[in-house]
C-alpha atoms as a PDB file:
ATOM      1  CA  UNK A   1     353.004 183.651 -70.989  1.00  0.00           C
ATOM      2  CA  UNK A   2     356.222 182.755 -69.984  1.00  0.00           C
ATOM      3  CA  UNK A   3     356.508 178.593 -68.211  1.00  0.00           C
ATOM      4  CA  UNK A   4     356.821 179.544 -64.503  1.00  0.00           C
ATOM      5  CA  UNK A   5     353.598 181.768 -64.579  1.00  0.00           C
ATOM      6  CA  UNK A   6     351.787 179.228 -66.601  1.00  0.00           C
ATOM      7  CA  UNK A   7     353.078 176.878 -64.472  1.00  0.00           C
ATOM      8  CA  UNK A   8     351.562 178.923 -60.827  1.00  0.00           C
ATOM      9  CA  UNK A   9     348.425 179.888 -62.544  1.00  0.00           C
ATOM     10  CA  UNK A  10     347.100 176.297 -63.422  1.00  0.00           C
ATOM     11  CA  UNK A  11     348.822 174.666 -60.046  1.00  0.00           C
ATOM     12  CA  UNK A  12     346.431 172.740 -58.001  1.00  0.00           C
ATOM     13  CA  UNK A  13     346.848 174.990 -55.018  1.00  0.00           C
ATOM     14  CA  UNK A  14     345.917 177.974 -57.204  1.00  0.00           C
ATOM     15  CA  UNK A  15     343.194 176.742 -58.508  1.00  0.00           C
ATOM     16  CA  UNK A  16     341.553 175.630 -55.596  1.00  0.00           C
ATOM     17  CA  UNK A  17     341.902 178.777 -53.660  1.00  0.00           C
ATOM     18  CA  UNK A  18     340.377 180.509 -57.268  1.00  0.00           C
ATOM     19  CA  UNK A  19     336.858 177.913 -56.853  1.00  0.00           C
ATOM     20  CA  UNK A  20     336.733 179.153 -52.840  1.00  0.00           C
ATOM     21  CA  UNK A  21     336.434 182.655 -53.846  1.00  0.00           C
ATOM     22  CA  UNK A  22     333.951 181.640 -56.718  1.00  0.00           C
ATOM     23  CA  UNK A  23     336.282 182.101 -59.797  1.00  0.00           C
ATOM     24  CA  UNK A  24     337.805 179.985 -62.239  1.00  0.00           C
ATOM     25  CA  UNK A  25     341.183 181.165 -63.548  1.00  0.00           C
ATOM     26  CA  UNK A  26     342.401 181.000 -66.587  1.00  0.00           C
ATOM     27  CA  UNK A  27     345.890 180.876 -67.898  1.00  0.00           C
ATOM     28  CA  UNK A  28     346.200 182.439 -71.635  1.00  0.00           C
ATOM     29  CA  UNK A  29     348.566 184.584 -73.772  1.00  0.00           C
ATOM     30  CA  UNK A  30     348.374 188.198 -74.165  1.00  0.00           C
ATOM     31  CA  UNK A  31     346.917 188.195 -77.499  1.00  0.00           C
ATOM     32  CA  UNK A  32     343.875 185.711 -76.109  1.00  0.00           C
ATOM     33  CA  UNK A  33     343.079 188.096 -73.545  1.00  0.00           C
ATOM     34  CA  UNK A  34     343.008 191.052 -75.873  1.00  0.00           C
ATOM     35  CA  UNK A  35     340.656 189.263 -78.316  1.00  0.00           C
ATOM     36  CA  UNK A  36     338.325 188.263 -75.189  1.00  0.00           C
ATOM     37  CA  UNK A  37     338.207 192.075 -74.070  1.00  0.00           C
ATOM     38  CA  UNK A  38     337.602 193.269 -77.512  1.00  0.00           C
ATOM     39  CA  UNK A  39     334.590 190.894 -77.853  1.00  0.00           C
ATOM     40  CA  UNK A  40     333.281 191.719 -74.492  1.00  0.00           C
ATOM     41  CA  UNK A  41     333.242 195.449 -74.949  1.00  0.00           C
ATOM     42  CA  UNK A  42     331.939 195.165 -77.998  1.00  0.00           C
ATOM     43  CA  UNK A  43     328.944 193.146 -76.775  1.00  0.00           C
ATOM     44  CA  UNK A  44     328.857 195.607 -74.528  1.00  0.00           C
ATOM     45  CA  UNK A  45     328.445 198.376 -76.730  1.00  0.00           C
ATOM     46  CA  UNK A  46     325.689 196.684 -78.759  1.00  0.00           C
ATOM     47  CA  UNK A  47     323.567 196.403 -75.578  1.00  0.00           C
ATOM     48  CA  UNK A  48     323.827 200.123 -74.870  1.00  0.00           C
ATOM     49  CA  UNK A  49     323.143 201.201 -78.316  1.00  0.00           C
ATOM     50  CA  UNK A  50     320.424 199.215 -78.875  1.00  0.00           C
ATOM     51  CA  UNK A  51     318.922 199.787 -75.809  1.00  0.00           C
ATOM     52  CA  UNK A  52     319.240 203.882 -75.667  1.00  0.00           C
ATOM     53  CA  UNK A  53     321.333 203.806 -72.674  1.00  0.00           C
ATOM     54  CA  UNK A  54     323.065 207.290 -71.992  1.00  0.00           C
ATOM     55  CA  UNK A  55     325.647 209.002 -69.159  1.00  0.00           C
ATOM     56  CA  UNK A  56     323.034 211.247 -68.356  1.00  0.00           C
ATOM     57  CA  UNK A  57     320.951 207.662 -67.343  1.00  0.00           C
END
C-alpha cells in the first residue's frame, strides 16, 4: 500500500470516525488481505461441510 493511503487509513481522524460506526480499520498490503480472505473462506467452508449445510437449506 502505497505511503499516502497508509498514511489516511491509520490518521487519527479516520480512525475515530471507523470506532463510531463500530469498526476498527486496518491498514495492510494486498498480499495480507488475500491470505486473511483465504483463511476466512476456508473456515468457512469447514463449517458448512461439517455441518451438512446445502443451497437447497
Amino acid at each position: 500500500m502505497d505511503r499516502r493511503r497508509l498514511m489516511a487509513l491509520t490518521g487519527s481522524d479516520v480512525k475515530a470516525r471507523f470506532a463510531d460506526q463500530g469498526s476498527d480499520g486496518l491498514a495492510s498490503s494486498p498480499e495480507i488481505c488475500s491470505c486473511f480472505l483465504g483463511s476466512e473462506v476456508d473456515q468457512g467452508a469447514r463449517v458448512i461441510r461439517a455441518k451438512g449445510i446445502t443451497a437447497d437449506g
